[in-house]
C-alpha atoms as a PDB file:
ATOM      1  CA  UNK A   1      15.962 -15.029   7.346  1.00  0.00           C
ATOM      2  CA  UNK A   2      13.932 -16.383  10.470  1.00  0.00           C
ATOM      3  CA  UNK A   3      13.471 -20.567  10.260  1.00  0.00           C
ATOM      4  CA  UNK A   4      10.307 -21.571   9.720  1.00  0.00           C
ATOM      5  CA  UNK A   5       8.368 -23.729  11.656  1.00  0.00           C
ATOM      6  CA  UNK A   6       5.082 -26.192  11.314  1.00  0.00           C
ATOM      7  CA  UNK A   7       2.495 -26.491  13.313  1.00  0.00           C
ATOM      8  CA  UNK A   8       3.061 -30.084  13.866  1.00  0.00           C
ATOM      9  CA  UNK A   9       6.752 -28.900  15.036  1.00  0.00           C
ATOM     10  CA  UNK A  10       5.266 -26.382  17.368  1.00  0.00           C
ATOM     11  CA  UNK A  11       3.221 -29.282  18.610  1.00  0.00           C
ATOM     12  CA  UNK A  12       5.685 -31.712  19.085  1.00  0.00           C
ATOM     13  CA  UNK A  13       7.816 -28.886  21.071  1.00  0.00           C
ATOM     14  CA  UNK A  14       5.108 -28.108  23.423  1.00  0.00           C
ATOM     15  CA  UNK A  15       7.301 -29.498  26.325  1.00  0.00           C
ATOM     16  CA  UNK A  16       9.631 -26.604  25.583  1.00  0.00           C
ATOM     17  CA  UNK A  17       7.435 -24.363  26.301  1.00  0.00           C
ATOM     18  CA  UNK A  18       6.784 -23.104  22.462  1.00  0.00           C
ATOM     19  CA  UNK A  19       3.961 -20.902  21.824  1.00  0.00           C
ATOM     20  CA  UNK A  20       3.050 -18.927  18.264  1.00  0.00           C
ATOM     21  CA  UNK A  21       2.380 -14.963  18.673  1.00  0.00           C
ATOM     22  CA  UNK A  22       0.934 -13.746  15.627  1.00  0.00           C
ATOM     23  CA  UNK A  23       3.173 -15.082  12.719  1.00  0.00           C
ATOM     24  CA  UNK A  24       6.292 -15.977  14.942  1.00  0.00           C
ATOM     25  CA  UNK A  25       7.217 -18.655  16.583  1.00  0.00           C
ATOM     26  CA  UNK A  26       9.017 -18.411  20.647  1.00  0.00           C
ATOM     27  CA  UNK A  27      10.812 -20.765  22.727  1.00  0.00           C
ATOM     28  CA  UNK A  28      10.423 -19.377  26.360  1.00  0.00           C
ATOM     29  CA  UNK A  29      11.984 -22.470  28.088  1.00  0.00           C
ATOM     30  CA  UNK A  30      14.885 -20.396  29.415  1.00  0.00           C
ATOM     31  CA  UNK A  31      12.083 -18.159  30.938  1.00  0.00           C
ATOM     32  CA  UNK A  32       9.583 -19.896  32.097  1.00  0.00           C
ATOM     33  CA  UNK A  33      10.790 -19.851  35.949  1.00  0.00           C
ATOM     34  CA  UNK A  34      11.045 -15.795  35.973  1.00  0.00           C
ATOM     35  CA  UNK A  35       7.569 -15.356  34.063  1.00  0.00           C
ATOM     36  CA  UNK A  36       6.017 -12.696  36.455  1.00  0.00           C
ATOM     37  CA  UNK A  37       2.719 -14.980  36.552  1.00  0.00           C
ATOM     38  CA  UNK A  38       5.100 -18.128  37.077  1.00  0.00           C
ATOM     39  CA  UNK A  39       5.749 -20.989  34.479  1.00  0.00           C
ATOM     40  CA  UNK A  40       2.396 -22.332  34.492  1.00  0.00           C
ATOM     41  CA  UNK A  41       1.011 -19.985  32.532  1.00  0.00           C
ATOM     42  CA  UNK A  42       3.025 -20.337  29.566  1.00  0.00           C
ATOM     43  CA  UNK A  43       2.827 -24.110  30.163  1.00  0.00           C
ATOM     44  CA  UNK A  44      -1.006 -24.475  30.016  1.00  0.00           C
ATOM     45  CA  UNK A  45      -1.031 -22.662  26.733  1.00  0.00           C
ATOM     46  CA  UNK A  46       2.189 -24.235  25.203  1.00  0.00           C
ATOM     47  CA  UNK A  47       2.069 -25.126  21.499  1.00  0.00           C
ATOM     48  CA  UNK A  48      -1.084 -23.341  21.155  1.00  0.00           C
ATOM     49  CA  UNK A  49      -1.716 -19.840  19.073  1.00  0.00           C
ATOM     50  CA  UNK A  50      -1.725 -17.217  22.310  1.00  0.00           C
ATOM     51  CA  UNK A  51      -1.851 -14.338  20.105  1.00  0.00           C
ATOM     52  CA  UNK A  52      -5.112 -12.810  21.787  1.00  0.00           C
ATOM     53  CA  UNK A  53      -3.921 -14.054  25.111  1.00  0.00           C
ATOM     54  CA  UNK A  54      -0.949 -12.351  25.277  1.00  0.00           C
ATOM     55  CA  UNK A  55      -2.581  -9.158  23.773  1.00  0.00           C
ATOM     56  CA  UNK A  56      -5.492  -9.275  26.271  1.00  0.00           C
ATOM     57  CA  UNK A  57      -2.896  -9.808  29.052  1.00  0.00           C
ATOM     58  CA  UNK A  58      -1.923  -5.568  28.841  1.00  0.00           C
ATOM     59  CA  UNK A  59       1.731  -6.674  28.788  1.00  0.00           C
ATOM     60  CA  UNK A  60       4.577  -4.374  29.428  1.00  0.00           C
ATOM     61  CA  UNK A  61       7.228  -2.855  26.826  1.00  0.00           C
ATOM     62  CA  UNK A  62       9.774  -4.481  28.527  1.00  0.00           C
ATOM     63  CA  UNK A  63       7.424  -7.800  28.851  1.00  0.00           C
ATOM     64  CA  UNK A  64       7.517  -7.152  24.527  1.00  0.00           C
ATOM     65  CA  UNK A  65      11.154  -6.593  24.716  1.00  0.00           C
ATOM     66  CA  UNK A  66      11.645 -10.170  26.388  1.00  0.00           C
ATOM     67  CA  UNK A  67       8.990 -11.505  23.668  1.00  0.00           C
ATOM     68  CA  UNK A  68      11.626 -10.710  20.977  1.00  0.00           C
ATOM     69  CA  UNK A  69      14.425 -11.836  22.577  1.00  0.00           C
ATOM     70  CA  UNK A  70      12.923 -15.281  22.527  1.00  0.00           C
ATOM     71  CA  UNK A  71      11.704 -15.142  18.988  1.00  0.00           C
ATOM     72  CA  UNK A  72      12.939 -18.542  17.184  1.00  0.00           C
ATOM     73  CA  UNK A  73      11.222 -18.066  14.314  1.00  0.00           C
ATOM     74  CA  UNK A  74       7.733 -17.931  11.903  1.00  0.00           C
ATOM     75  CA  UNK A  75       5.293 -20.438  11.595  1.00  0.00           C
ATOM     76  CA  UNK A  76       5.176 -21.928   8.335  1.00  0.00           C
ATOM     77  CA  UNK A  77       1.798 -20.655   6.656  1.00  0.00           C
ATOM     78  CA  UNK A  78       1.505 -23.464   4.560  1.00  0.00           C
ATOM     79  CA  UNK A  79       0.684 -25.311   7.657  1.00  0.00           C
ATOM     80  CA  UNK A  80      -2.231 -26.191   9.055  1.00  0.00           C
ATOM     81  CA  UNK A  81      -2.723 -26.453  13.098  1.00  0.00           C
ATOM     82  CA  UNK A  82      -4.478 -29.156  14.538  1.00  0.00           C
ATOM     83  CA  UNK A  83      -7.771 -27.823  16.678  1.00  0.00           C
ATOM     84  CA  UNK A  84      -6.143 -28.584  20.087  1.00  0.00           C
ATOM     85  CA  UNK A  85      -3.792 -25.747  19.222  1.00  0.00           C
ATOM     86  CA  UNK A  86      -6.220 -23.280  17.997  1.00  0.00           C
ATOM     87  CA  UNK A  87      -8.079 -20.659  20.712  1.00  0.00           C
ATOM     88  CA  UNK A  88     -11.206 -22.062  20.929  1.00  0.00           C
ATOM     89  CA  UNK A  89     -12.454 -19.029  22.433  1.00  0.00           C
ATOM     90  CA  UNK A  90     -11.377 -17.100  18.786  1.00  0.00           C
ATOM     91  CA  UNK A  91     -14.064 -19.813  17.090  1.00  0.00           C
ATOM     92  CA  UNK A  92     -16.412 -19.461  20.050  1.00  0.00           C
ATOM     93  CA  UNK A  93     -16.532 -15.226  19.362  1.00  0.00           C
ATOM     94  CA  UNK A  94     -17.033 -15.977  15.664  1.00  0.00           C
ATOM     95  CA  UNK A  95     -19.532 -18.567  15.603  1.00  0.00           C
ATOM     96  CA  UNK A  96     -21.414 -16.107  18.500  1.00  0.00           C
ATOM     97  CA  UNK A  97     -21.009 -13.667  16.148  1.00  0.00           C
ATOM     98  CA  UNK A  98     -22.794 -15.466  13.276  1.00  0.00           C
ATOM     99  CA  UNK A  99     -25.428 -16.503  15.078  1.00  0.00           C
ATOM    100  CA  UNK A 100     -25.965 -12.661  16.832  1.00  0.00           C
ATOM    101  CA  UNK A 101     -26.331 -11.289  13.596  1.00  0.00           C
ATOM    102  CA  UNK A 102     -28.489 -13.822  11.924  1.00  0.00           C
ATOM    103  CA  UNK A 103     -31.091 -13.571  15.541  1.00  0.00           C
ATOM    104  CA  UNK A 104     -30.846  -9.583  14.474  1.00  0.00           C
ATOM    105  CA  UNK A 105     -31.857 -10.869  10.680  1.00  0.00           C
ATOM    106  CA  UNK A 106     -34.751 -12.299  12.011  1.00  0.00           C
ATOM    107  CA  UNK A 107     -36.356 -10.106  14.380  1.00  0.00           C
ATOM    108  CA  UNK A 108     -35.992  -7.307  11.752  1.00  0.00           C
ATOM    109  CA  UNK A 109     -37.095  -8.823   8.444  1.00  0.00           C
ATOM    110  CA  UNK A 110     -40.009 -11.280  10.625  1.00  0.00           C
ATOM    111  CA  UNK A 111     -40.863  -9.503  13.497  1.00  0.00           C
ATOM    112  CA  UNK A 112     -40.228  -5.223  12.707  1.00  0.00           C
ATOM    113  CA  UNK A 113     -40.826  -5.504   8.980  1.00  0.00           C
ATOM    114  CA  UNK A 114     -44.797  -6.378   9.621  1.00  0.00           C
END
């Protein structure tokens, strides 16, 4: 059974490197200085939710197969992370989203429905 893991923890580890992919939890310290687009990049995003990061990145099978091999764990769903570790760009799409839809709302029940 994997060891779960708040956000808060995730947090406080940020130092280490720890980053949350999906539901699990990774500690890439041990990597960081043979990450193909060097340390910083896992750095700048540490403690935060990278999910659509790293899936937007293209990464390799064998970048995947590293992935697992640092797996520590699952984040605890019964906690909460604090909005410095959430992608703001995720809210950003959704709110856009929203507000897309209700500017297509408009110009078809005001503006094509007369």
């Amino acid at each position: 059974m994997s060891r779960k893991f708040t956000w808060q923890e995730v947090g406080q580890n940020a130092k280490n490197g720890w980053i949350v992919i999906g539901d699990s939890v990774y500690g890439p310290q041990g990597f960081l200085d043979s990450h193909p687009g060097g340390p910083a990049v896992i750095r700048n995003k540490a403690g935060k939710d990278v999910t659509r990061f790293f899936n937007e990145m293209g990464h390799s099978d064998k970048a995947h197969d590293i992935l697992k091999s640092l797996k520590i764990g699952e984040i605890d769903k019964n906690s909460k992370p604090d909005s410095w570790q959430v992608d703001k760009d995720q809210r950003l799409v959704a709110i856009t989203s929203i507000l897309l839809i209700l500017a297509f709302a408009f110009v078809y029940f005001c503006v094509l429905k007369k």
